[in-house]
C-alpha atoms as a PDB file:
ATOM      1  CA  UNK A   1     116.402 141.033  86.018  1.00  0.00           C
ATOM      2  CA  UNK A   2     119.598 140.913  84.042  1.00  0.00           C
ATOM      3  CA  UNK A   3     122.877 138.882  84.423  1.00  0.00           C
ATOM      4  CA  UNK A   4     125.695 140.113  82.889  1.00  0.00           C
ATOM      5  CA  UNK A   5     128.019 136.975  82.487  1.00  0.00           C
ATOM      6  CA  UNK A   6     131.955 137.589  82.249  1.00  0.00           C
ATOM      7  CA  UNK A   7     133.155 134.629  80.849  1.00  0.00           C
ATOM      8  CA  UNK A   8     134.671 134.262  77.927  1.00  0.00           C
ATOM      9  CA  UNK A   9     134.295 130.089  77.410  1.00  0.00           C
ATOM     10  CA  UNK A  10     130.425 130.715  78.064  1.00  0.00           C
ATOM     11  CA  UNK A  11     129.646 133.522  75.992  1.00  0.00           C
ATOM     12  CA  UNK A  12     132.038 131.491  73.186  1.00  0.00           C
ATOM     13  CA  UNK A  13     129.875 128.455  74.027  1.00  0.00           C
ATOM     14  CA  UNK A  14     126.093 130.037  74.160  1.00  0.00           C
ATOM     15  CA  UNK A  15     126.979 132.218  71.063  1.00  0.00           C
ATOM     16  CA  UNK A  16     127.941 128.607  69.332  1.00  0.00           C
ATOM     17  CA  UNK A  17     124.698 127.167  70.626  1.00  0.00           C
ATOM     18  CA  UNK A  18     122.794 129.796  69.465  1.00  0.00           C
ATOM     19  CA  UNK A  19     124.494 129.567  65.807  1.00  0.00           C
ATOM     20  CA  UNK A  20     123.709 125.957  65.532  1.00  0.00           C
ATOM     21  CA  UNK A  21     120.405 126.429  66.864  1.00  0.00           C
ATOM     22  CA  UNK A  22     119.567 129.291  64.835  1.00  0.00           C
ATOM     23  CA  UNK A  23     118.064 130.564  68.499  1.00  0.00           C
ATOM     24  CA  UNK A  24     118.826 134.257  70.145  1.00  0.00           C
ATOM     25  CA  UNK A  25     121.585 134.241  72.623  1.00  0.00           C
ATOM     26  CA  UNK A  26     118.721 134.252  75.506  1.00  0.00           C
ATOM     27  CA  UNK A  27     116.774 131.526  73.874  1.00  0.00           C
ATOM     28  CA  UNK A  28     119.520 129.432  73.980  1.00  0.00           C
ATOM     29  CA  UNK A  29     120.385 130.145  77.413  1.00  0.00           C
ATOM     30  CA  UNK A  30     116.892 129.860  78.543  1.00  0.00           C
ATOM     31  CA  UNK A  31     116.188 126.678  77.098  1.00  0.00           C
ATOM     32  CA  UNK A  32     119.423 125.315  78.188  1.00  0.00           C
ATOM     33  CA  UNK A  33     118.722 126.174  81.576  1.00  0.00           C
ATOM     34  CA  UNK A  34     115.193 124.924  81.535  1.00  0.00           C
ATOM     35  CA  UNK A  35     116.316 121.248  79.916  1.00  0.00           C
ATOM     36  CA  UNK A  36     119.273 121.544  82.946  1.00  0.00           C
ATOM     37  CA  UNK A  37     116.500 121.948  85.381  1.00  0.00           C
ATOM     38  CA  UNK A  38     114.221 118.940  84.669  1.00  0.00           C
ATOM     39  CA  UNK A  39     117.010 116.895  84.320  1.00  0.00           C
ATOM     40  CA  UNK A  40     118.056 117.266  87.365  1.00  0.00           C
ATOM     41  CA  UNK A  41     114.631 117.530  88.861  1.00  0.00           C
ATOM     42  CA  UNK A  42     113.435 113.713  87.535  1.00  0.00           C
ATOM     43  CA  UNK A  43     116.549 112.329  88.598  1.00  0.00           C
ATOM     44  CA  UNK A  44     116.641 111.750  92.480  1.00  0.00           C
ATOM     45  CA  UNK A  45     118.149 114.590  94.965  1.00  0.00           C
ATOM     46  CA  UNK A  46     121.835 114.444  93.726  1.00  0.00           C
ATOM     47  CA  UNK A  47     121.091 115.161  89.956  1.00  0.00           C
ATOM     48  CA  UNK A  48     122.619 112.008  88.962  1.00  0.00           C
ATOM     49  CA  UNK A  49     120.102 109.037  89.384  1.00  0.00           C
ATOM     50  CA  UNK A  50     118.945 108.814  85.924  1.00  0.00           C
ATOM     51  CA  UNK A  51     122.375 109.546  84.260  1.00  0.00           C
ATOM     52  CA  UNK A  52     123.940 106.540  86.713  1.00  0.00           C
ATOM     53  CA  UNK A  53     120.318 104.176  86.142  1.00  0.00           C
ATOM     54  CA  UNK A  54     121.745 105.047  81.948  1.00  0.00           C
ATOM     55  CA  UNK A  55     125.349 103.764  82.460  1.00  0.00           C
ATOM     56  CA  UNK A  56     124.214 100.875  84.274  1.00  0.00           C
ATOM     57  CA  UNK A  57     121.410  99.458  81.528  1.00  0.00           C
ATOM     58  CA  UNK A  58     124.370 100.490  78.899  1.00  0.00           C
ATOM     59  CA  UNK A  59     126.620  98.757  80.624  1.00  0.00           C
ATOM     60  CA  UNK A  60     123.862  95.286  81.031  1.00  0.00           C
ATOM     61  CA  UNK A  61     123.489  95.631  76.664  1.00  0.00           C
ATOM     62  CA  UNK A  62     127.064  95.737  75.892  1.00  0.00           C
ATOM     63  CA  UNK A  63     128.016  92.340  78.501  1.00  0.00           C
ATOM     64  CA  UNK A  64     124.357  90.673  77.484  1.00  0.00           C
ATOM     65  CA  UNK A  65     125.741  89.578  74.023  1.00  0.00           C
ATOM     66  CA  UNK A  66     128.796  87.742  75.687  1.00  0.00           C
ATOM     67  CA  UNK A  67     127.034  85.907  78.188  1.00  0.00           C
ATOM     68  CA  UNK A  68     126.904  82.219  77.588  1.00  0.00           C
ATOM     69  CA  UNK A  69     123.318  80.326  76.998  1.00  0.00           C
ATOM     70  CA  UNK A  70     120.817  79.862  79.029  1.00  0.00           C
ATOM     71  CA  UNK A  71     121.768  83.337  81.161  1.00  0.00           C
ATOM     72  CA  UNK A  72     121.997  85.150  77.947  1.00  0.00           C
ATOM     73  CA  UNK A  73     117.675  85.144  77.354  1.00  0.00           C
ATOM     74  CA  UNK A  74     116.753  84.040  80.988  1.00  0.00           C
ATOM     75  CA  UNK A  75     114.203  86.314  82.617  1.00  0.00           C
ATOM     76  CA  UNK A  76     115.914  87.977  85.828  1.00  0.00           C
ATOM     77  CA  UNK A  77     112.757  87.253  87.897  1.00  0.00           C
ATOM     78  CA  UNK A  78     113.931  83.819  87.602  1.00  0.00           C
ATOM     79  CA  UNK A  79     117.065  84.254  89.472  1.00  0.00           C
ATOM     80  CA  UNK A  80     115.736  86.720  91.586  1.00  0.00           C
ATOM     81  CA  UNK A  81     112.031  84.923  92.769  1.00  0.00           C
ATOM     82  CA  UNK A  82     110.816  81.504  93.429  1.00  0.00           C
ATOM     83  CA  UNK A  83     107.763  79.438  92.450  1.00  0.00           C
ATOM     84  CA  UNK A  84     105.869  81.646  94.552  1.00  0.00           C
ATOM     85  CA  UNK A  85     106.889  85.083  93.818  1.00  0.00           C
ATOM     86  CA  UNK A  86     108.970  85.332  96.545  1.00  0.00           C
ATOM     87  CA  UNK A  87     112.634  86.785  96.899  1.00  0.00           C
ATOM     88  CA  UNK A  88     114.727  83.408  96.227  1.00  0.00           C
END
């Protein structure tokens, strides 16, 4: 099967990748594709549970440092369980 792609930003784009890459035009395509794929595959039906799970635990380290003592080092099972294990 071949596709024959008319478009100049993505033939400008894959010939780049394949220049920094030192990769042939359908090697970089291909592999491009294929890291798209399981991507999109381990990250929930929409495609964008692991990217949002990423921006979330980014977001936790950049506030963690300006949190005040004792929240700053205290284990969240703490806040979130009691003495028993329960859901507090």
């Amino acid at each position: 099967m071949s596709m024959n792609i008319k478009n100049s930003d993505v033939e400008r784009l894959t010939r780049e990748l394949a220049e920094l890459t030192g990769e042939t035009l359908t090697t970089a395509v291909s592999t491009s594709v294929r890291e798209r794929l399981e991507r999109l595959r381990g990250s929930g039906a929409d495609g964008r549970t692991t990217q949002r799970v990423e921006q979330i635990l980014a977001l936790g380290r950049s506030i963690a440092p300006s949190l005040p003592e004792p929240w700053r080092s205290r284990d969240h099972g703490e806040l979130l369980y009691d003495e028993r294990g329960l859901p507090a």
